[in-house]
PDB file of N, CA and C in Angstrom:
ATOM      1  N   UNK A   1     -35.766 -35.588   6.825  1.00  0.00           N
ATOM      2  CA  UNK A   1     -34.756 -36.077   5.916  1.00  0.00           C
ATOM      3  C   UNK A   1     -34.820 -37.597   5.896  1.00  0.00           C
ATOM      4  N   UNK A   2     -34.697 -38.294   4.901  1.00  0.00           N
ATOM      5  CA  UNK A   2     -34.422 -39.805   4.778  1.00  0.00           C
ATOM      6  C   UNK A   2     -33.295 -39.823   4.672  1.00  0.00           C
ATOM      7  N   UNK A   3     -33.085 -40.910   5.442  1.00  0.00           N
ATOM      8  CA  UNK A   3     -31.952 -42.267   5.874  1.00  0.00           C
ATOM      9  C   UNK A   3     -31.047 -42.349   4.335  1.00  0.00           C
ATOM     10  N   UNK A   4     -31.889 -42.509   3.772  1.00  0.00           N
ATOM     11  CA  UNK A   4     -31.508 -43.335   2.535  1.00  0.00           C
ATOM     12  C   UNK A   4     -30.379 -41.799   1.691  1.00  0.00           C
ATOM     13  N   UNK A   5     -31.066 -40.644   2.254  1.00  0.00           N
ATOM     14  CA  UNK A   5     -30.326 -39.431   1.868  1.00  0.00           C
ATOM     15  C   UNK A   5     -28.759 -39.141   2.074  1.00  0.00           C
ATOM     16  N   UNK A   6     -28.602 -39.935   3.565  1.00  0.00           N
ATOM     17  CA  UNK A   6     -27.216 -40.080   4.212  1.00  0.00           C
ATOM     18  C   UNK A   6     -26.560 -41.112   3.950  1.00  0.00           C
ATOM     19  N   UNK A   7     -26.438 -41.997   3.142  1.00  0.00           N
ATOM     20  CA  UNK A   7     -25.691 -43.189   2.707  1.00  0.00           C
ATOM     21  C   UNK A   7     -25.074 -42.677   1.587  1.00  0.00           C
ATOM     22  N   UNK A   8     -23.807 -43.515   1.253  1.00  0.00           N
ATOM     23  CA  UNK A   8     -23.357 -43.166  -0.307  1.00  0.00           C
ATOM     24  C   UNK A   8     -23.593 -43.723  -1.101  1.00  0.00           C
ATOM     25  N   UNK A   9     -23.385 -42.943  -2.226  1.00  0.00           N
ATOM     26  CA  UNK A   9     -24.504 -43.350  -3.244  1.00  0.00           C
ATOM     27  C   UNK A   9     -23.407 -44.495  -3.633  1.00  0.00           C
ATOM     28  N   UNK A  10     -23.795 -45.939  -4.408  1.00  0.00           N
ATOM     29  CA  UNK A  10     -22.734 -47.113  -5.106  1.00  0.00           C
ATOM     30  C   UNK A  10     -22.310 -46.612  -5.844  1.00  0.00           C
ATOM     31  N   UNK A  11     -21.481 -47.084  -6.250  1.00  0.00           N
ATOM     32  CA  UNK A  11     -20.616 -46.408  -7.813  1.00  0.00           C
ATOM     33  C   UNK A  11     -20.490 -47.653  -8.417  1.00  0.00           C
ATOM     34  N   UNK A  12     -21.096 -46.908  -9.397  1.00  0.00           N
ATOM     35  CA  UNK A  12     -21.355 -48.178 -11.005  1.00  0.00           C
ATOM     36  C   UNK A  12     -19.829 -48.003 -11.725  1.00  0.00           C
ATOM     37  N   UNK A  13     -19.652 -49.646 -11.580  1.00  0.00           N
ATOM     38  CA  UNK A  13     -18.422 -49.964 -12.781  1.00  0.00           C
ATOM     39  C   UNK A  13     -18.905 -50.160 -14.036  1.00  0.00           C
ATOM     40  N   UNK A  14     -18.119 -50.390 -14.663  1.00  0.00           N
ATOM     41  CA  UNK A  14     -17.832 -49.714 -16.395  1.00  0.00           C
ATOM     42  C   UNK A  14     -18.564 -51.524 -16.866  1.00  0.00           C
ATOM     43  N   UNK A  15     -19.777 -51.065 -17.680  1.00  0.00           N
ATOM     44  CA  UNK A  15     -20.075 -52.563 -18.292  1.00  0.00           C
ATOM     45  C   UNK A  15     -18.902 -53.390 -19.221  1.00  0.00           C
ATOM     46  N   UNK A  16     -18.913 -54.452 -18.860  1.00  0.00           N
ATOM     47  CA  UNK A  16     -17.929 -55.415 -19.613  1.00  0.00           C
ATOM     48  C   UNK A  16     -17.775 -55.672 -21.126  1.00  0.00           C
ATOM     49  N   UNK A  17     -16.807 -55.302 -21.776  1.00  0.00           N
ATOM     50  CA  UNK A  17     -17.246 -55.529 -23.481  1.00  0.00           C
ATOM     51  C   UNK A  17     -17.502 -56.991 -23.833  1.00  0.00           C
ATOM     52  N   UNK A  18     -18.506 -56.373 -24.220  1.00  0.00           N
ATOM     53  CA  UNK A  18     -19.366 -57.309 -25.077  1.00  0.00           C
ATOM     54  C   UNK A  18     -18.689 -58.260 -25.955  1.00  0.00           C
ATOM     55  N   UNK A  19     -17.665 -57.250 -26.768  1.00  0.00           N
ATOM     56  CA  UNK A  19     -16.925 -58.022 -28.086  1.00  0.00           C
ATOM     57  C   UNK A  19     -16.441 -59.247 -27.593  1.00  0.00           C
ATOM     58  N   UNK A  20     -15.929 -59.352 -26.351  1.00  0.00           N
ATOM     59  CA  UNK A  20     -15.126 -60.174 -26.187  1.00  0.00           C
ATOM     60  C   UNK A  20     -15.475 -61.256 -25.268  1.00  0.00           C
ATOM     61  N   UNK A  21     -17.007 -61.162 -25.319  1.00  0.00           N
ATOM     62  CA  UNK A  21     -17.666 -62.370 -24.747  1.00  0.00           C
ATOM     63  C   UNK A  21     -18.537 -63.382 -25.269  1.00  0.00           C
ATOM     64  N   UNK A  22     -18.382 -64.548 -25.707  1.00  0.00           N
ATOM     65  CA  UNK A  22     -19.118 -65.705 -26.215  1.00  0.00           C
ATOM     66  C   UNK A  22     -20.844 -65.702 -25.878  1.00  0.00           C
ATOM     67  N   UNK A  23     -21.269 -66.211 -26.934  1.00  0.00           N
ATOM     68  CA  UNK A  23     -22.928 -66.184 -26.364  1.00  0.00           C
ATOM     69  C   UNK A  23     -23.477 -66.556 -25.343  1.00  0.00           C
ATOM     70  N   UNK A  24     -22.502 -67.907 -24.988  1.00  0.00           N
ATOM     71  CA  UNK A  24     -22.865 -68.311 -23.674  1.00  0.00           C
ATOM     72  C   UNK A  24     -22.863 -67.255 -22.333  1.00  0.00           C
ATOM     73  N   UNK A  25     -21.854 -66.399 -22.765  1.00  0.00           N
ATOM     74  CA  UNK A  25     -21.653 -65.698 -21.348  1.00  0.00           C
ATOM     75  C   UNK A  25     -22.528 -64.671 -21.444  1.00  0.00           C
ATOM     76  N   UNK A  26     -22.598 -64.431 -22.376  1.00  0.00           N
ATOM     77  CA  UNK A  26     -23.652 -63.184 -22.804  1.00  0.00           C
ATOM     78  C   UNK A  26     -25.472 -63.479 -22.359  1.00  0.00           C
ATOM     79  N   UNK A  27     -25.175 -64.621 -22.507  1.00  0.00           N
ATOM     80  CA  UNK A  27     -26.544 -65.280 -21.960  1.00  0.00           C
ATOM     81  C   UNK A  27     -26.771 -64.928 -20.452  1.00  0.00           C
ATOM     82  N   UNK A  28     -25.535 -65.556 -19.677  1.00  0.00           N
ATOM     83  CA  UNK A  28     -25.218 -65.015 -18.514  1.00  0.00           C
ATOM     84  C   UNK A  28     -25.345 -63.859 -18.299  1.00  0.00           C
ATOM     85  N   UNK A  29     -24.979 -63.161 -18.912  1.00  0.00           N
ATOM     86  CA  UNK A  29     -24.703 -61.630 -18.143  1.00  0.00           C
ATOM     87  C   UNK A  29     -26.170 -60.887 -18.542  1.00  0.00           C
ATOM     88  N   UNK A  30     -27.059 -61.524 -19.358  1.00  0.00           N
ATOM     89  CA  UNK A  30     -28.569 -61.477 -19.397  1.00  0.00           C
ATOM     90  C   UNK A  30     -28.851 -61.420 -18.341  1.00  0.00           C
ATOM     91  N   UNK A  31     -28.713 -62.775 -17.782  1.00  0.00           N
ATOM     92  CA  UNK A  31     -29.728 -63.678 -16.801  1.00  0.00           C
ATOM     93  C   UNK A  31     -29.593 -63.023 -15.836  1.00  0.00           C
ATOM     94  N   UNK A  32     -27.854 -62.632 -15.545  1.00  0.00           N
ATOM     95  CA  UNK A  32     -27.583 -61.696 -14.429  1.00  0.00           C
ATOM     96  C   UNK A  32     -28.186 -60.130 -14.290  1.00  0.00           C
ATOM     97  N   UNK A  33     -27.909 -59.190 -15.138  1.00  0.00           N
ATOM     98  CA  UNK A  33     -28.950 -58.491 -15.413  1.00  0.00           C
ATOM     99  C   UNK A  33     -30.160 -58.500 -14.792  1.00  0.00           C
ATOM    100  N   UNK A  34     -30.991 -59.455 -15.611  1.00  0.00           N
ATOM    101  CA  UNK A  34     -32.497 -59.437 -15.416  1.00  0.00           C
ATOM    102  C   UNK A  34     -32.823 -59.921 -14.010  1.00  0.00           C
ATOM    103  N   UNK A  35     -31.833 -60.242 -13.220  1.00  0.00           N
ATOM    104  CA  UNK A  35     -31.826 -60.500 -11.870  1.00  0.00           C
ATOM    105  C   UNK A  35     -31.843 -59.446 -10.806  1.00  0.00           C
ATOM    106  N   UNK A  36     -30.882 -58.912 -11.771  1.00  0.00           N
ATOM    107  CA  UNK A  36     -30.667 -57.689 -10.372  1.00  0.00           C
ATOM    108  C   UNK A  36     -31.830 -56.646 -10.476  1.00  0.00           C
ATOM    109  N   UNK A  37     -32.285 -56.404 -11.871  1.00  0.00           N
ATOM    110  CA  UNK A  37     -33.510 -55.655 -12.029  1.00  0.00           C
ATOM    111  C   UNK A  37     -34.819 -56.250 -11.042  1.00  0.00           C
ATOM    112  N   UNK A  38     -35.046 -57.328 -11.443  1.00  0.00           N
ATOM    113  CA  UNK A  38     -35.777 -57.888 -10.246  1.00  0.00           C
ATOM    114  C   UNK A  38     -35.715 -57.295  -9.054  1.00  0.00           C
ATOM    115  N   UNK A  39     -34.124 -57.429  -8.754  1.00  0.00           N
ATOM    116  CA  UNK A  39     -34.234 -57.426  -6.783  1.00  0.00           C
ATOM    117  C   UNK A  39     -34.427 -55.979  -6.773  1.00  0.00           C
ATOM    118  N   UNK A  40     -34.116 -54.817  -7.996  1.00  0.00           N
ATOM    119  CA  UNK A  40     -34.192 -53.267  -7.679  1.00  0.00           C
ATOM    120  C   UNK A  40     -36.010 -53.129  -7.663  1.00  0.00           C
ATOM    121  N   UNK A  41     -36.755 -54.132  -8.677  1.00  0.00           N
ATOM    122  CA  UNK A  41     -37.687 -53.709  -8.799  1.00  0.00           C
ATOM    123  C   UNK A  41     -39.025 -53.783  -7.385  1.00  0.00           C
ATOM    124  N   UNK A  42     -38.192 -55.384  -6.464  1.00  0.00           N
ATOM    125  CA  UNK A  42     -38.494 -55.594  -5.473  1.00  0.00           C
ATOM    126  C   UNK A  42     -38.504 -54.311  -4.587  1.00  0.00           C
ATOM    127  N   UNK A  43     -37.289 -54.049  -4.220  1.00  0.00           N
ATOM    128  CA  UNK A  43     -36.650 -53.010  -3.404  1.00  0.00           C
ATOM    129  C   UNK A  43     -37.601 -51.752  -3.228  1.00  0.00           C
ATOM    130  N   UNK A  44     -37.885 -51.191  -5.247  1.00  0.00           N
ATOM    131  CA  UNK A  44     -38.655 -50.363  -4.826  1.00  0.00           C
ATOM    132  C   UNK A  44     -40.172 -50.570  -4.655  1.00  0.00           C
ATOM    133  N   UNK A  45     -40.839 -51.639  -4.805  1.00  0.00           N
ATOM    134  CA  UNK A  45     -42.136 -51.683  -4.095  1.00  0.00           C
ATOM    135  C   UNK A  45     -41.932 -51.968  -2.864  1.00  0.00           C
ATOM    136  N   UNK A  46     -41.263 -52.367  -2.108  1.00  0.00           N
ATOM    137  CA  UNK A  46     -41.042 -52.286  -0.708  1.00  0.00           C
ATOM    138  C   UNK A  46     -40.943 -50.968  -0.089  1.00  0.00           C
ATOM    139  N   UNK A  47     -40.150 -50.215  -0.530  1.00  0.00           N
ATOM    140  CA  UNK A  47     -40.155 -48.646   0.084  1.00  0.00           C
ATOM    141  C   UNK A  47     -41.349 -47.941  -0.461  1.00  0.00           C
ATOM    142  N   UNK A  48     -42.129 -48.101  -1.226  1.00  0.00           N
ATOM    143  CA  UNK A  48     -43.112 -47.583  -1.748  1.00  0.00           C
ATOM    144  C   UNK A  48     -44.128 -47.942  -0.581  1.00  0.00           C
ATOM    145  N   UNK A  49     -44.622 -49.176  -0.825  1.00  0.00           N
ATOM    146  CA  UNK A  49     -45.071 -49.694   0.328  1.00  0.00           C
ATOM    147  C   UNK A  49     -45.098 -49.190   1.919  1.00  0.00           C
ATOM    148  N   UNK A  50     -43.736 -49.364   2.110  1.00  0.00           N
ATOM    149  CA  UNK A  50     -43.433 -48.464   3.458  1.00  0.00           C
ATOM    150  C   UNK A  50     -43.377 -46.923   3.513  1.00  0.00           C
ATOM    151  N   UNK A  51     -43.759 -46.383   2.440  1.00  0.00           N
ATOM    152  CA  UNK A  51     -43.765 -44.831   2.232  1.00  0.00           C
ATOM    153  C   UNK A  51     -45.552 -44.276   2.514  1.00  0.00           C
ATOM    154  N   UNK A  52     -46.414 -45.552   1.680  1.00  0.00           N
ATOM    155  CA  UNK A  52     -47.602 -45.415   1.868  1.00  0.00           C
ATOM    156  C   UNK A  52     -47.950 -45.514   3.174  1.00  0.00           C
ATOM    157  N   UNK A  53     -47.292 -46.494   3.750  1.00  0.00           N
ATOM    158  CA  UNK A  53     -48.163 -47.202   5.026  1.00  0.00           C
ATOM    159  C   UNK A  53     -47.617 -45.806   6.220  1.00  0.00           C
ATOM    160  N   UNK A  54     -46.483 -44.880   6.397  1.00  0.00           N
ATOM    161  CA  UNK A  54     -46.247 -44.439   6.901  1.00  0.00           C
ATOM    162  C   UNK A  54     -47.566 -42.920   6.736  1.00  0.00           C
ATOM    163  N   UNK A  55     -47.558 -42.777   4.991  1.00  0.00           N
ATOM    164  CA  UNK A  55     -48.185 -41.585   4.842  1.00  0.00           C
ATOM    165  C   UNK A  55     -49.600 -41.765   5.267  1.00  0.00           C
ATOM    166  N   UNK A  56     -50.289 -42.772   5.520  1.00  0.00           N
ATOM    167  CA  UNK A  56     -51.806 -43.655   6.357  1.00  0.00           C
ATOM    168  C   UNK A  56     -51.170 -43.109   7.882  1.00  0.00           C
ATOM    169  N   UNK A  57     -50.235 -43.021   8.221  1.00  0.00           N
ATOM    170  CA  UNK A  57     -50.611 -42.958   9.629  1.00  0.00           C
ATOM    171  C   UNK A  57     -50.742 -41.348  10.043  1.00  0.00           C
ATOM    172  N   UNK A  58     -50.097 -40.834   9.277  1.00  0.00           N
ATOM    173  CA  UNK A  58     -49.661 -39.199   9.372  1.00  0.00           C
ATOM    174  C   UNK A  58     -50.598 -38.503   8.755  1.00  0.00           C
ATOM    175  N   UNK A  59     -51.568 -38.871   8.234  1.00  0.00           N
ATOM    176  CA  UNK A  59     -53.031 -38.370   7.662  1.00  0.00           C
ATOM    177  C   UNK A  59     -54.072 -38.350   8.204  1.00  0.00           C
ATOM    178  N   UNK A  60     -53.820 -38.996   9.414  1.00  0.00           N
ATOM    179  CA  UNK A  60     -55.074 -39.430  10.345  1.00  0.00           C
ATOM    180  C   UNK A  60     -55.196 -38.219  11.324  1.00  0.00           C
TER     181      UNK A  60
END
């Protein structure tokens, strides 16, 4: 079983309306966005990574 199986899962809040946000912020909430995708996209080549390197040892 993985670790990651026994944690709870986050709970996603409700995206912010749009209508009522200026371009500027909207820009922001881009930038923010495309940030956090980053760190998820990080995240999962790291466990990927550590999924391979584990499945190299258990093959031998």
């Amino acid at each position: 079983m993985d670790t990651d199986d026994l944690e709870p899962r986050p709970t996603l809040t409700s995206p912010p309306n749009l209508d009522r946000m200026s371009v500027d912020e909207l820009e922001e909430y881009v930038a923010d966005l495309q940030a956090e995708i980053a760190r998820v996209q990080s995240m999962i080549a790291a466990k990927q990574d550590h999924r391979s390197s584990a499945e190299s040892v258990f093959k031998k």
